[in-house]
Protein backbone atom coordinates (compact mmCIF):
# COMPACT_ATOMS: atom_id res chain seq x y z
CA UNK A 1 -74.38 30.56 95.56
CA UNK A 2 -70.96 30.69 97.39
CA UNK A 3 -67.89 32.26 96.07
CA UNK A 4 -66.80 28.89 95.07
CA UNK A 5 -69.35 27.86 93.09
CA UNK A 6 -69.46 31.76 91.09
CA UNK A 7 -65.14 31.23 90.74
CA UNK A 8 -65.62 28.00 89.02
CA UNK A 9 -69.08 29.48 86.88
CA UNK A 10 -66.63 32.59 85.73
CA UNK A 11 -63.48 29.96 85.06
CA UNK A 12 -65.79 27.84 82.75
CA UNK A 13 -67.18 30.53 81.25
CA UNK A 14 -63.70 31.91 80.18
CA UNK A 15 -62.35 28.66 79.07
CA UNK A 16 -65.60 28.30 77.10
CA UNK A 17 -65.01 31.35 75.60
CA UNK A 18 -61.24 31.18 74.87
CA UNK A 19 -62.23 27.75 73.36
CA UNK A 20 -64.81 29.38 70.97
CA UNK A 21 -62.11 32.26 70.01
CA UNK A 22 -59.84 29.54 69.14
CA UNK A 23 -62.05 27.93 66.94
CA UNK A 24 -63.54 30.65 65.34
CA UNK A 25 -59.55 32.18 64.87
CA UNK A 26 -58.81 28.67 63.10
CA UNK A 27 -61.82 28.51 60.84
CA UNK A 28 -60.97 32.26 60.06
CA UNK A 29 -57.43 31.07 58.86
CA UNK A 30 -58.55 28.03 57.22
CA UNK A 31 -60.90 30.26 55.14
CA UNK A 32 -57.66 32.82 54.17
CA UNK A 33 -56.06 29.98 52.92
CA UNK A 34 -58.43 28.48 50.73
CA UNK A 35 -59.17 31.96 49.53
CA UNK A 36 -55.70 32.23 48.55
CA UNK A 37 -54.91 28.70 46.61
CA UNK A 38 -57.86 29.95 45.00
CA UNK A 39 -56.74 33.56 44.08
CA UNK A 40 -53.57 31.68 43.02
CA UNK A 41 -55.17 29.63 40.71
CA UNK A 42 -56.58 31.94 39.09
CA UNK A 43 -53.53 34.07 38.57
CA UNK A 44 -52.44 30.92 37.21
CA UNK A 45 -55.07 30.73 34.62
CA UNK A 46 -54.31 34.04 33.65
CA UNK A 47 -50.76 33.75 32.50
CA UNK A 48 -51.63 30.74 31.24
CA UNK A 49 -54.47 31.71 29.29
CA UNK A 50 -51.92 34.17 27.83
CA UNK A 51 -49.65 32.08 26.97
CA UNK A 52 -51.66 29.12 25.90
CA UNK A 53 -53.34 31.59 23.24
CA UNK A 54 -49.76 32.45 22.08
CA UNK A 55 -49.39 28.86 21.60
CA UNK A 56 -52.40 28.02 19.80
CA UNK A 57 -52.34 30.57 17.74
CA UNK A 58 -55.19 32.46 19.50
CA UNK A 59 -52.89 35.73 20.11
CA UNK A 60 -50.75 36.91 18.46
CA UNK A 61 -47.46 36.26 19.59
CA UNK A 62 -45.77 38.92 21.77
CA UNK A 63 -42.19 38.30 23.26
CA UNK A 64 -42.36 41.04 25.77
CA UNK A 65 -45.96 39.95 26.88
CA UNK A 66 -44.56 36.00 26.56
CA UNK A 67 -41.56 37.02 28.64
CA UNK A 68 -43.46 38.60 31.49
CA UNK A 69 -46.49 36.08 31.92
CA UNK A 70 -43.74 33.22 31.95
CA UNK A 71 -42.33 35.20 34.49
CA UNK A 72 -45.02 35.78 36.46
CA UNK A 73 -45.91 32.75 36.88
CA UNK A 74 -42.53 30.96 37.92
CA UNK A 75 -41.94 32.97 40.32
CA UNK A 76 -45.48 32.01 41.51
CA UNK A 77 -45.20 28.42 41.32
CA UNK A 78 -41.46 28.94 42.80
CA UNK A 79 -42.60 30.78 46.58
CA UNK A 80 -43.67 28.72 49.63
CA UNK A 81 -47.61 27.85 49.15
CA UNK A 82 -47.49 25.45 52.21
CA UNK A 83 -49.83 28.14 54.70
CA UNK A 84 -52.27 27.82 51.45
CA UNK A 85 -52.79 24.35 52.07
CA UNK A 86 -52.91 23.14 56.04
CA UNK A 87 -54.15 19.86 56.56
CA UNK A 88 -58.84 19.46 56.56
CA UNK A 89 -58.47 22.67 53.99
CA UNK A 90 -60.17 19.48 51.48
CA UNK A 91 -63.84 19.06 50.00
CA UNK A 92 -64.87 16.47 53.06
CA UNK A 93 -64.16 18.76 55.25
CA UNK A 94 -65.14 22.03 54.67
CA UNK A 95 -67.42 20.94 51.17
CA UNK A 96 -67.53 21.25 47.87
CA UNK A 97 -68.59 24.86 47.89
CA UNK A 98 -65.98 25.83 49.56
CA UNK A 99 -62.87 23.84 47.53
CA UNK A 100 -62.33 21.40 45.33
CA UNK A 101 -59.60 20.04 47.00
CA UNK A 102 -59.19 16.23 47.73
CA UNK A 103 -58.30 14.89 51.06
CA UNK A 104 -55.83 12.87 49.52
CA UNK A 105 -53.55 15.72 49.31
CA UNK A 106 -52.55 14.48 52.58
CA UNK A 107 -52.95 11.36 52.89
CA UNK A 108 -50.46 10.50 49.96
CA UNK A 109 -48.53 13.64 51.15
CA UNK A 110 -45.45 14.29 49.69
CA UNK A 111 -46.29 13.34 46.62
CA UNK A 112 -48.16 16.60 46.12
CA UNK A 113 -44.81 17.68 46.66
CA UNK A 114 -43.31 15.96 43.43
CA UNK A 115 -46.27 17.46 41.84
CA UNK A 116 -45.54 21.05 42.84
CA UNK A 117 -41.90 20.52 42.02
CA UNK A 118 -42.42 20.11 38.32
CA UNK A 119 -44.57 22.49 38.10
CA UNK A 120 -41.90 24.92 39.25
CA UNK A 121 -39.21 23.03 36.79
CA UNK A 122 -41.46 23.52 34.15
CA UNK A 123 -42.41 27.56 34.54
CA UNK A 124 -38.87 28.11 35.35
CA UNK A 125 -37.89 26.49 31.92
CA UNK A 126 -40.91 28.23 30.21
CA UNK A 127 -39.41 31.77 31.82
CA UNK A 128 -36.18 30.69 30.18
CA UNK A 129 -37.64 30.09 26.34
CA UNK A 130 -40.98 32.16 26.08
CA UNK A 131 -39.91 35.57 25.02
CA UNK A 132 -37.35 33.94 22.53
CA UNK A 133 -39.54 32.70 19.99
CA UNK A 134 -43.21 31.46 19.21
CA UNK A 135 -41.58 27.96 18.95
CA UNK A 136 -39.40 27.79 21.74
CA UNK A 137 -42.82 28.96 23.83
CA UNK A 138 -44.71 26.31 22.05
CA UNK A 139 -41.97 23.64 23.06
CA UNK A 140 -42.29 24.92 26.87
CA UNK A 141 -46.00 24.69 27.29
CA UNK A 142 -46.23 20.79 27.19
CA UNK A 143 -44.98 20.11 30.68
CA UNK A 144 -45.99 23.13 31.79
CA UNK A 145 -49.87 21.63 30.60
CA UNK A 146 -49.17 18.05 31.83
CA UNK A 147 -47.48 19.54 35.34
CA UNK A 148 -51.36 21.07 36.45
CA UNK A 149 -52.83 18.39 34.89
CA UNK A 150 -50.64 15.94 37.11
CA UNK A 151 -51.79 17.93 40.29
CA UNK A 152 -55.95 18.20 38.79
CA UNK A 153 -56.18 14.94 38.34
CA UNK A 154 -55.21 13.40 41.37
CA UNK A 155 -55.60 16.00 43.78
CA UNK A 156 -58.70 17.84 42.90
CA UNK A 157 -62.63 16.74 42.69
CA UNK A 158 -63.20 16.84 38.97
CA UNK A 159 -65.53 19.41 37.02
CA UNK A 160 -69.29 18.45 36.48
């Protein structure tokens, strides 16, 4: 083998391997952010389950606890979730075992935008009204409800 033929061998086998850092490095971050959406979510359904038991009549209702779960989860839906949710992080992609997430996220994208918008609106009110009164956090959750349901519906795979 000349010296040529070894240079371009080693220069192959370093782009190679670059290439296969790269796409390991990517499918590391795609997995981070689909791990956190998900983490999200659940934090979510936390304060909401809290809150939605309020509501209901479930728990007993608890201004201070009200206050801070409304809180919570404002200034969740308020901060940037965009590196949660780059483009092929959808159920066709990566599958359903991985996320539930629709690839028409981005195909109709922004209107995912709109979506995450009112969900914001409607938390921020909620922060505003839920440690006031049982009936000012009862008259909060309904678009609070119908701003995740907005987002399930048309953006995620449904349940069963």
């Amino acid at each position: 083998m000349t010296g040529k033929t070894t240079g371009k061998i080693v220069k192959l086998g370093l782009a190679a391997l670059v290439a296969l850092s790269a796409a390991a490095a990517a499918a590391q971050d795609m997995d981070r952010a689909v791990k956190a959406r998900k983490s999200l979510m659940t934090l979510y359904a936390h304060y909401l389950g809290t809150l939605g038991g309020m509501a209901k009549g479930e728990i007993a209702y608890d201004s201070a606890k009200a206050a801070s779960a409304a809180a919570s989860l404002a200034a969740m839906s308020t901060a940037d979730q965009s590196a949660m949710w780059p483009q092929g992080s959808d159920n066709a992609t990566l599958g359903m075992d991985k996320t539930e997430a629709l690839p028409v996220i981005w195909t109709t994208y922004p209107a995912i935008t709109e979506k995450a918008k009112a969900l914001a609106e409607a938390t921020v009110n909620l922060s505003a009204v839920a440690g006031n009164d049982l009936a000012a956090l009862q008259g909060a959750m309904g678009p609070v409800g119908a701003s995740c349901g907005g987002c399930h519906k048309e953006f995620r795979q449904p349940k069963g």
